[in-house]
N, C-alpha and C. Protein backbone atom coordinates (compact mmCIF):
# COMPACT_ATOMS: atom_id res chain seq x y z
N UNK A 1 -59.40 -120.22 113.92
CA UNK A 1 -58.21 -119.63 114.47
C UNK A 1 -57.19 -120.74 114.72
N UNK A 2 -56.16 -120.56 114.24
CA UNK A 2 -54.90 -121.82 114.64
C UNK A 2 -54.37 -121.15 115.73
N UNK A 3 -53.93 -122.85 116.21
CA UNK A 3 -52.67 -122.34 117.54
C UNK A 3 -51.76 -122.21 117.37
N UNK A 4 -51.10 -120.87 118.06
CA UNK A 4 -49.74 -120.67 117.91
C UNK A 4 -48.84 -120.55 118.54
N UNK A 5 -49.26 -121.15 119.92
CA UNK A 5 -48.19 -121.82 120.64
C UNK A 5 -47.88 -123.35 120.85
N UNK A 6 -46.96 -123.73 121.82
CA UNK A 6 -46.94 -125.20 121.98
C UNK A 6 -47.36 -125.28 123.31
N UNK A 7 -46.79 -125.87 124.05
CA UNK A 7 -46.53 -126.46 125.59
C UNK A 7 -46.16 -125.58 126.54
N UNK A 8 -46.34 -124.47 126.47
CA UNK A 8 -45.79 -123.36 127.44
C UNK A 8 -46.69 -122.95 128.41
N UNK A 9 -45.95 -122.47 129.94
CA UNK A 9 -47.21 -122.20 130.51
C UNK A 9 -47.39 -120.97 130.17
N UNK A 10 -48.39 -120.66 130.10
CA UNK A 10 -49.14 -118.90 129.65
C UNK A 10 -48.29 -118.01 130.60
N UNK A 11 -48.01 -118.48 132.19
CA UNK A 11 -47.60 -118.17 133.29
C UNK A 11 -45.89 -117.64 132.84
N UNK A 12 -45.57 -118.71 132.50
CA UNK A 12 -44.21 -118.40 132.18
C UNK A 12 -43.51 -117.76 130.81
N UNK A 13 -44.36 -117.30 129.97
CA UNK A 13 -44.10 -116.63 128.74
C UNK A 13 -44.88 -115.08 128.72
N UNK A 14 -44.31 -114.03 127.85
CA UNK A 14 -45.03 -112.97 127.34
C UNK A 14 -45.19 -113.50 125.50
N UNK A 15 -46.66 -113.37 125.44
CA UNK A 15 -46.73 -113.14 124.14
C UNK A 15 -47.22 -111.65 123.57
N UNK A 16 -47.47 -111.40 122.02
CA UNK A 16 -48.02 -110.35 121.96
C UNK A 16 -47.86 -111.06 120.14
N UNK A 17 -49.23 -111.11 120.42
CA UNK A 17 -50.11 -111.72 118.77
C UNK A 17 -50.60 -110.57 118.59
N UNK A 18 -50.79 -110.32 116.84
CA UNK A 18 -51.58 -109.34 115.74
C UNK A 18 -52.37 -110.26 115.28
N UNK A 19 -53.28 -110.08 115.24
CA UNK A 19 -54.32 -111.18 113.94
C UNK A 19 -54.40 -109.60 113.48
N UNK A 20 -54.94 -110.01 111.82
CA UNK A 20 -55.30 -109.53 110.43
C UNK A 20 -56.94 -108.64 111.52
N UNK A 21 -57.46 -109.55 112.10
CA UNK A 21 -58.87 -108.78 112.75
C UNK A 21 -58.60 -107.71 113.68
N UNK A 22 -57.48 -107.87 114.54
CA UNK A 22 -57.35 -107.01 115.38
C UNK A 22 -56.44 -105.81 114.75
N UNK A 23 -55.55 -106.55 113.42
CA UNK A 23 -55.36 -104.90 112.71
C UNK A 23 -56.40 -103.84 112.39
N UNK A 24 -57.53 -104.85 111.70
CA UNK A 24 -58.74 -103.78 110.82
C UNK A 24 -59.54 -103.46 112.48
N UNK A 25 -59.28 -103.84 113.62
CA UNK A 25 -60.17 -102.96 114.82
C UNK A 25 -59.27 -101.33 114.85
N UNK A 26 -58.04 -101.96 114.73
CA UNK A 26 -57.80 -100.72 115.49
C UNK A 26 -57.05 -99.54 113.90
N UNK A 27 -56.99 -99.91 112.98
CA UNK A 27 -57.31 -98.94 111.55
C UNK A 27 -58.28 -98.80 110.91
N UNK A 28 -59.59 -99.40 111.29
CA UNK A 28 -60.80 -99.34 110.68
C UNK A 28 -60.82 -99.50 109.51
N UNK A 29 -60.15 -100.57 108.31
CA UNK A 29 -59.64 -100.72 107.47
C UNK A 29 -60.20 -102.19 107.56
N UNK A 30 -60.67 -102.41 106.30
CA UNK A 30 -60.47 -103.89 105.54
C UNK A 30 -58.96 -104.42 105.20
N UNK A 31 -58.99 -105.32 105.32
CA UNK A 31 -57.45 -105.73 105.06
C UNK A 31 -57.77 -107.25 104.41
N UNK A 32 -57.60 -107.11 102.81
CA UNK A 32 -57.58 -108.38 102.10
C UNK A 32 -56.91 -109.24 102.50
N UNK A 33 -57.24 -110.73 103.07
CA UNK A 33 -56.05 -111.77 102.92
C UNK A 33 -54.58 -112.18 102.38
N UNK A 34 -54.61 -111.17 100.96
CA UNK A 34 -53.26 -110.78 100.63
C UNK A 34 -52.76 -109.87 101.22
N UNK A 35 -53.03 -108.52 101.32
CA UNK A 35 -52.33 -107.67 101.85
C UNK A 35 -51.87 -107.92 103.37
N UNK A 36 -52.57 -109.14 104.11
CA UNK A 36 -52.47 -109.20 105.30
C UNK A 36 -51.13 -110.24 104.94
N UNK A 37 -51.08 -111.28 104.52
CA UNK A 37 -49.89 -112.18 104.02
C UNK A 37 -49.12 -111.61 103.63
N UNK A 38 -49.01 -110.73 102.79
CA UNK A 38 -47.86 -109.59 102.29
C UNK A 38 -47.23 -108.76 103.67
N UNK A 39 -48.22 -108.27 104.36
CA UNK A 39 -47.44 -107.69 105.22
C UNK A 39 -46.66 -108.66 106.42
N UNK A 40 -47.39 -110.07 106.94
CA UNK A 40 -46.60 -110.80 107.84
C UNK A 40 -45.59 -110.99 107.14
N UNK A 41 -45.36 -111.56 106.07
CA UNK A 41 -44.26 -112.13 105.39
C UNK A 41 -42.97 -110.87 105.30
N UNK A 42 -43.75 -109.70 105.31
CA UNK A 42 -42.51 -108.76 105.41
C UNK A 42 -41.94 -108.26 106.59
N UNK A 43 -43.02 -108.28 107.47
CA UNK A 43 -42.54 -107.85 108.84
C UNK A 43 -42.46 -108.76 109.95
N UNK A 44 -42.83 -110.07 109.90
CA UNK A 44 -42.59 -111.11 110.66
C UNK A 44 -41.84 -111.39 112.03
N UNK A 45 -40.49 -111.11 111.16
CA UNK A 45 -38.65 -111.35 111.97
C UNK A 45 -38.88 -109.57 112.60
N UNK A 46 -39.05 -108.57 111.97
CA UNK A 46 -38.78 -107.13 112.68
C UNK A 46 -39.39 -107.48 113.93
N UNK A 47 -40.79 -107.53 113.73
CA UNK A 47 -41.80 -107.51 115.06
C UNK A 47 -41.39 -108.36 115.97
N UNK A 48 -41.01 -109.62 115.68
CA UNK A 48 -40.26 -110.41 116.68
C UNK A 48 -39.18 -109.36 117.59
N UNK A 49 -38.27 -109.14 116.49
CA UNK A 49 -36.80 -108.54 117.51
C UNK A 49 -37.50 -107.04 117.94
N UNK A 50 -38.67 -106.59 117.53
CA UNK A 50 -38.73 -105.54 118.27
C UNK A 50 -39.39 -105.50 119.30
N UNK A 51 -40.08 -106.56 119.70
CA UNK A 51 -41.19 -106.95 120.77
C UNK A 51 -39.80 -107.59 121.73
N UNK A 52 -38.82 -108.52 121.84
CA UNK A 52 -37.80 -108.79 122.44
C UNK A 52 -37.18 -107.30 122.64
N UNK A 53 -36.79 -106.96 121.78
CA UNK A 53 -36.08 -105.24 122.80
C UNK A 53 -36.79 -104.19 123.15
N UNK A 54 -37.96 -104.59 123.18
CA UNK A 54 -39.39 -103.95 124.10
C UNK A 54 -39.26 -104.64 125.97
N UNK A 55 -39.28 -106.04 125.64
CA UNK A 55 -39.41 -106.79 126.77
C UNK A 55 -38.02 -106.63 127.35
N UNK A 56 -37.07 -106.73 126.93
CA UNK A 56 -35.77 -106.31 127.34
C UNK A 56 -35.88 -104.85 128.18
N UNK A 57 -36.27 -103.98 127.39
CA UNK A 57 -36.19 -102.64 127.81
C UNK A 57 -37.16 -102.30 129.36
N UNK A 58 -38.36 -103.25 129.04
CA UNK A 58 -39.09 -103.42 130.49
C UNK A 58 -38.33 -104.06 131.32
N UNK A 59 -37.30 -105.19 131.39
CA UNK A 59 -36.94 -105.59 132.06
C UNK A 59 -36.04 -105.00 132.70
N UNK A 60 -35.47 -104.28 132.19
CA UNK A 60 -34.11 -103.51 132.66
C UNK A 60 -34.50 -102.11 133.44
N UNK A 61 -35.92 -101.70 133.01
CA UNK A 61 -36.59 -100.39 134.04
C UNK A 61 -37.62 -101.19 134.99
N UNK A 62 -37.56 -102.55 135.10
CA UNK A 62 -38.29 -103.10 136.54
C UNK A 62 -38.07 -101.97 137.62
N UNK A 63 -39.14 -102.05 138.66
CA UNK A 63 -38.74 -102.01 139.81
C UNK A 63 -38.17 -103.07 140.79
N UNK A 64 -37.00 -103.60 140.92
CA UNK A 64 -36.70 -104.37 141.43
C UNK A 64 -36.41 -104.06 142.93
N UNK A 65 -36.82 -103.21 143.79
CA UNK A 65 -37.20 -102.95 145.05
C UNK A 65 -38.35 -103.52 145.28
N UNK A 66 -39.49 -103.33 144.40
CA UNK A 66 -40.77 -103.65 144.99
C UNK A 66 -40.79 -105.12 144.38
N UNK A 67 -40.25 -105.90 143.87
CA UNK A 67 -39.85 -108.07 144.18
C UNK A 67 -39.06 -108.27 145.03
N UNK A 68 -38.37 -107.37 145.49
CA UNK A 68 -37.69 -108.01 146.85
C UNK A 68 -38.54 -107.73 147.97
């Protein structure tokens, strides 16, 4: 497994990783090494900006009564 972060504290970041394994858990599907490269390479940049206007969208329906 490579790392795919740097220097960050875990504390201070949201991530949200796919591995190729945790696709075939949850489609019960084999997924060839190509088809798995084929698909990062295509959806890469989407999943990024859609996981950011996910986290955006949580941020903005906080409860910000219950941190103060």
């Amino acid at each position: 497994m490579r790392k795919i972060y740097t220097d960050v504290k875990m504390n201070e970041a949201m991530w949200q990783v796919i591995e190729k394994e945790h696709m075939e858990m949850m489609t019960k599907q084999t997924i060839t090494d190509k088809e798995w490269n084929r698909f990062v390479s295509k959806y890469e940049d989407s999943f990024a900006e859609e996981v950011s206007i996910l986290a955006l969208d949580f941020w903005n329906e906080r409860d910000t009564e219950a941190i103060e």
